[in-house]
Protein backbone atom coordinates (compact mmCIF):
# COMPACT_ATOMS: atom_id res chain seq x y z
CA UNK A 1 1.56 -2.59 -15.41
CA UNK A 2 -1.09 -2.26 -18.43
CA UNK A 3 -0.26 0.34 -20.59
CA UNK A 4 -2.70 2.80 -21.31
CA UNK A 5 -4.89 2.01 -18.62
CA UNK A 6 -7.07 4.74 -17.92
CA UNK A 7 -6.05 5.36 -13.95
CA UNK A 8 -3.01 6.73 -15.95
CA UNK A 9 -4.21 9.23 -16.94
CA UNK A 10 -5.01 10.72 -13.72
CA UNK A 11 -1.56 10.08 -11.93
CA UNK A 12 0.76 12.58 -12.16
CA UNK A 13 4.37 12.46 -13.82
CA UNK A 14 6.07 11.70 -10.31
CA UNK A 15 3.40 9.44 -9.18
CA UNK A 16 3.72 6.84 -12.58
CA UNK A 17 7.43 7.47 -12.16
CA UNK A 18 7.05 5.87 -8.61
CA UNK A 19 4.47 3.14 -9.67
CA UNK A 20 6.62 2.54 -12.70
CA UNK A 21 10.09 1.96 -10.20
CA UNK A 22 7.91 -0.23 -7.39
CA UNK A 23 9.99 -3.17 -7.81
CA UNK A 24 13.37 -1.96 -7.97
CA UNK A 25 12.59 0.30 -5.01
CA UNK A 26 11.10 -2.48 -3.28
CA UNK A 27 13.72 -5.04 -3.83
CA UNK A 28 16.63 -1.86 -2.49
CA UNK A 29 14.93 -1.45 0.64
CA UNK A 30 14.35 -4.81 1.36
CA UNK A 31 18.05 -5.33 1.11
CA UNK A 32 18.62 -2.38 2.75
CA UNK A 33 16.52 -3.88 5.77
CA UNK A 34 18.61 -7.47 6.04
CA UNK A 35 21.79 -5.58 5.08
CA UNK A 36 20.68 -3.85 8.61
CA UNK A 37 20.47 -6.91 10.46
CA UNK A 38 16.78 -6.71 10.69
CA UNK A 39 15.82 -9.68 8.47
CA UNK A 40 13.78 -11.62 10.67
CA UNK A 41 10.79 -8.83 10.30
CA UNK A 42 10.56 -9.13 7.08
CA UNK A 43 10.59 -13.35 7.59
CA UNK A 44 7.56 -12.37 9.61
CA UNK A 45 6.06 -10.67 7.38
CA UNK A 46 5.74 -13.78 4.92
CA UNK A 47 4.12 -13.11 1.64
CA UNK A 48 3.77 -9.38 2.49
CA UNK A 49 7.44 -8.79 1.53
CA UNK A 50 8.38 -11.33 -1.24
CA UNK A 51 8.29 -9.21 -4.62
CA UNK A 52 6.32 -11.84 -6.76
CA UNK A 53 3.78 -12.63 -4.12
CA UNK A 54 0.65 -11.66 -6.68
CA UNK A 55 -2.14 -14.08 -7.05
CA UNK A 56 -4.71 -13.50 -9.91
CA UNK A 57 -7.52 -11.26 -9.05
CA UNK A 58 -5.78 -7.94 -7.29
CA UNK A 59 -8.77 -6.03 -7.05
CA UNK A 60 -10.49 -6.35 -3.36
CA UNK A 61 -14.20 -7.05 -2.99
CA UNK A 62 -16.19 -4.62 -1.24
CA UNK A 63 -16.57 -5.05 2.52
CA UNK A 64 -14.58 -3.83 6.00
CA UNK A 65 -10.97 -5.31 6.50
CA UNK A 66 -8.49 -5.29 9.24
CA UNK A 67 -5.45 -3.09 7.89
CA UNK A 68 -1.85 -1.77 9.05
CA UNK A 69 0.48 0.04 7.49
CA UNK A 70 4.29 -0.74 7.45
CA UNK A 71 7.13 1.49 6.42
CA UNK A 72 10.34 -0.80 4.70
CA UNK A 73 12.65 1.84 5.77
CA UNK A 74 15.68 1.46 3.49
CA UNK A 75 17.60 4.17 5.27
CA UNK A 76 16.71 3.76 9.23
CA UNK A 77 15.08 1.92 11.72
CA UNK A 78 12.52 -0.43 10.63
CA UNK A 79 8.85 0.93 11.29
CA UNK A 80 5.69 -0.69 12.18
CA UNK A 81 2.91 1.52 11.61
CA UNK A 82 -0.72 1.48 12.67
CA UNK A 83 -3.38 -0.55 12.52
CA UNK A 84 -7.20 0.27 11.87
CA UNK A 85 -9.95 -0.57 8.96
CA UNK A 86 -10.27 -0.16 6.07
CA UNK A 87 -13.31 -0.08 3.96
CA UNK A 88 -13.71 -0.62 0.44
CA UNK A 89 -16.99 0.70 -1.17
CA UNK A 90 -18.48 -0.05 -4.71
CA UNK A 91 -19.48 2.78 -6.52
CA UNK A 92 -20.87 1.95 -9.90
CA UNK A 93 -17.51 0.57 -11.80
CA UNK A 94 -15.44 2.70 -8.80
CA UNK A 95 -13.67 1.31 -5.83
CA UNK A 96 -13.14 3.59 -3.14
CA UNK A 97 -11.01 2.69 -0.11
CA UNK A 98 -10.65 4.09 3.01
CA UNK A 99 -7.95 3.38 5.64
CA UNK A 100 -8.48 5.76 8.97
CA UNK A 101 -6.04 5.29 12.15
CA UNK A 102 -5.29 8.24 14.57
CA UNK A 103 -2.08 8.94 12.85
CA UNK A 104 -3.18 8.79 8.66
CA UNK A 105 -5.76 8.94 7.08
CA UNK A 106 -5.78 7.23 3.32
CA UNK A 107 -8.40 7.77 1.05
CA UNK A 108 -8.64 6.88 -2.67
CA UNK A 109 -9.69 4.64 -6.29
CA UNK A 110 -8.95 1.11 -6.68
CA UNK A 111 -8.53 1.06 -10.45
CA UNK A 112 -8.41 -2.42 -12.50
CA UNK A 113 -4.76 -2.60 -14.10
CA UNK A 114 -4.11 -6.46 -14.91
CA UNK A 115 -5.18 -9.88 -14.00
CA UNK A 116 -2.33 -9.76 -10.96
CA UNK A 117 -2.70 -6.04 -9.88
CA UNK A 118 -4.94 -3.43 -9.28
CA UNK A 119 -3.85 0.26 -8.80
CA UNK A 120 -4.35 2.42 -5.59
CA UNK A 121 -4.44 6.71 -6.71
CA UNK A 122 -5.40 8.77 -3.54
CA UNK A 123 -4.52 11.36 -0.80
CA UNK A 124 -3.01 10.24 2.27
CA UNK A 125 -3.42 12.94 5.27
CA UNK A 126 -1.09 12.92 7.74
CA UNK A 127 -1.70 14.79 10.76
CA UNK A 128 1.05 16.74 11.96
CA UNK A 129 2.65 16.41 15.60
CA UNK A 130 0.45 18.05 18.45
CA UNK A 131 -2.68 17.13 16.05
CA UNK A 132 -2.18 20.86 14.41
CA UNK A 133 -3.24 21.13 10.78
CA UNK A 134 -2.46 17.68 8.16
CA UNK A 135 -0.40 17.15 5.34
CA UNK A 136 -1.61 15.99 2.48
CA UNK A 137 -0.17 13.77 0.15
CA UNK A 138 -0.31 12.11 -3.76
CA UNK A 139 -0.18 8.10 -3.14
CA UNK A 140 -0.31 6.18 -6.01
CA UNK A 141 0.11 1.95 -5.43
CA UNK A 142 0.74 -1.12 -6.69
CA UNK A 143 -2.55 -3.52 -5.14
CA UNK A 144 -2.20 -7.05 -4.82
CA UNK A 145 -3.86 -10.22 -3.62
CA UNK A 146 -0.76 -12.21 -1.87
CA UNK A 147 -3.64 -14.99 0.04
CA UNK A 148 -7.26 -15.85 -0.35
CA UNK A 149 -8.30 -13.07 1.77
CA UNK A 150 -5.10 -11.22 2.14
CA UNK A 151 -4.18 -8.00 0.15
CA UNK A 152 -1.35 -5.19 -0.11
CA UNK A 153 -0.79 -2.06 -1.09
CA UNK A 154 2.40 -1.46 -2.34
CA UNK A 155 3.32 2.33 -1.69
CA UNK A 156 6.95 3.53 -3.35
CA UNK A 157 8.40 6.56 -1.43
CA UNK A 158 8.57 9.83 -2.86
CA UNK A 159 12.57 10.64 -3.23
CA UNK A 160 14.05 9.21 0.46
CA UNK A 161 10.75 8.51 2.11
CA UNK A 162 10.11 4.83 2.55
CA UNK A 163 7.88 2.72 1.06
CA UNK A 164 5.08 2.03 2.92
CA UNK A 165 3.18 -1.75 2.41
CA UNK A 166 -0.64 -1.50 3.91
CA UNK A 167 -1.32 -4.80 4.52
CA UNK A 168 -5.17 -5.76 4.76
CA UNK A 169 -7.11 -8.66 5.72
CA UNK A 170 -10.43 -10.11 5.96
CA UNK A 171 -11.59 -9.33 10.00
CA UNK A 172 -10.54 -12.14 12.57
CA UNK A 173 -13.57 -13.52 14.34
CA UNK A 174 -14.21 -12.52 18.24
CA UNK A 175 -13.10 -15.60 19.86
């Protein structure tokens, strides 16, 4: 990660002491998840799970993308999350992205870090069960291009919650 990038400055302490442990938190519950027995999900996963999947040019172009969110869950069952869009706006030298699903919503600044990374700060809301009230949430993340038109966000857990990847994608055509 660049140091003294300016996206820094507006994390908090715990949030750059997640960003700053991604990979060894990544790599643990990887392992965690073939230690389990469940390795062929993350085979399926391809390029979404291998650690040094980053190809240049991280940051994602405006437009609408296909997105789902999937929790590496070190400690439990493996977790498929939900799918939805996503929307990335341009706002002057901003990013803004938006990923909405009836279960989270995530909304935040795609900051430039590197040539191989951009960094995700935002809120993720998280309504709570019987649609009473939300949570709300710091996420900071780790973006990355892993394809042509084929992102993810790398999410690190705060203490034992998982990491989450949201993986995102140029739409599929109607066929």
């Amino acid at each position: 990660l660049a140091v003294g990038a300016p996206w820094q400055y507006a994390a908090s302490p715990a949030a750059l002491a997640r960003i700053d442990g991604w990979r060894a938190r990544f790599d643990a519950d990887i392992a965690a998840v073939i230690a389990r027995g469940e390795g062929v999900e993350i085979g399926k996963g391809g390029r979404l799970f291998e650690p040094d999947a980053a190809m240049l040019y991280g940051l994602i172009p405006p437009g609408l993308y296909d997105c789902r969110i999937v929790q590496i869950n070190g400690g439990a069952a493996w977790l498929a999350g939900a799918e939805g869009k996503c929307r990335v706006l341009s706002a002057g030298t901003e990013r803004k992205l938006s990923f909405i699903t009836t279960e989270e919503t995530i909304l935040g600044t795609l900051h430039e870090n590197d040539g191989f990374s951009s960094v995700f700060l935002g809120q993720n809301l998280v309504s709570r069960m019987g649609g009473i009230g939300t949570t709300d949430s710091e996420e900071i993340g780790l973006v990355q291009r892993i394809a042509d038109t084929r992102w993810r966000i790398i999410l690190p857990g705060e203490g034992n919650a998982p990491t989450s990847v949201v993986e995102i994608t140029r739409p599929r055509m109607a066929q």
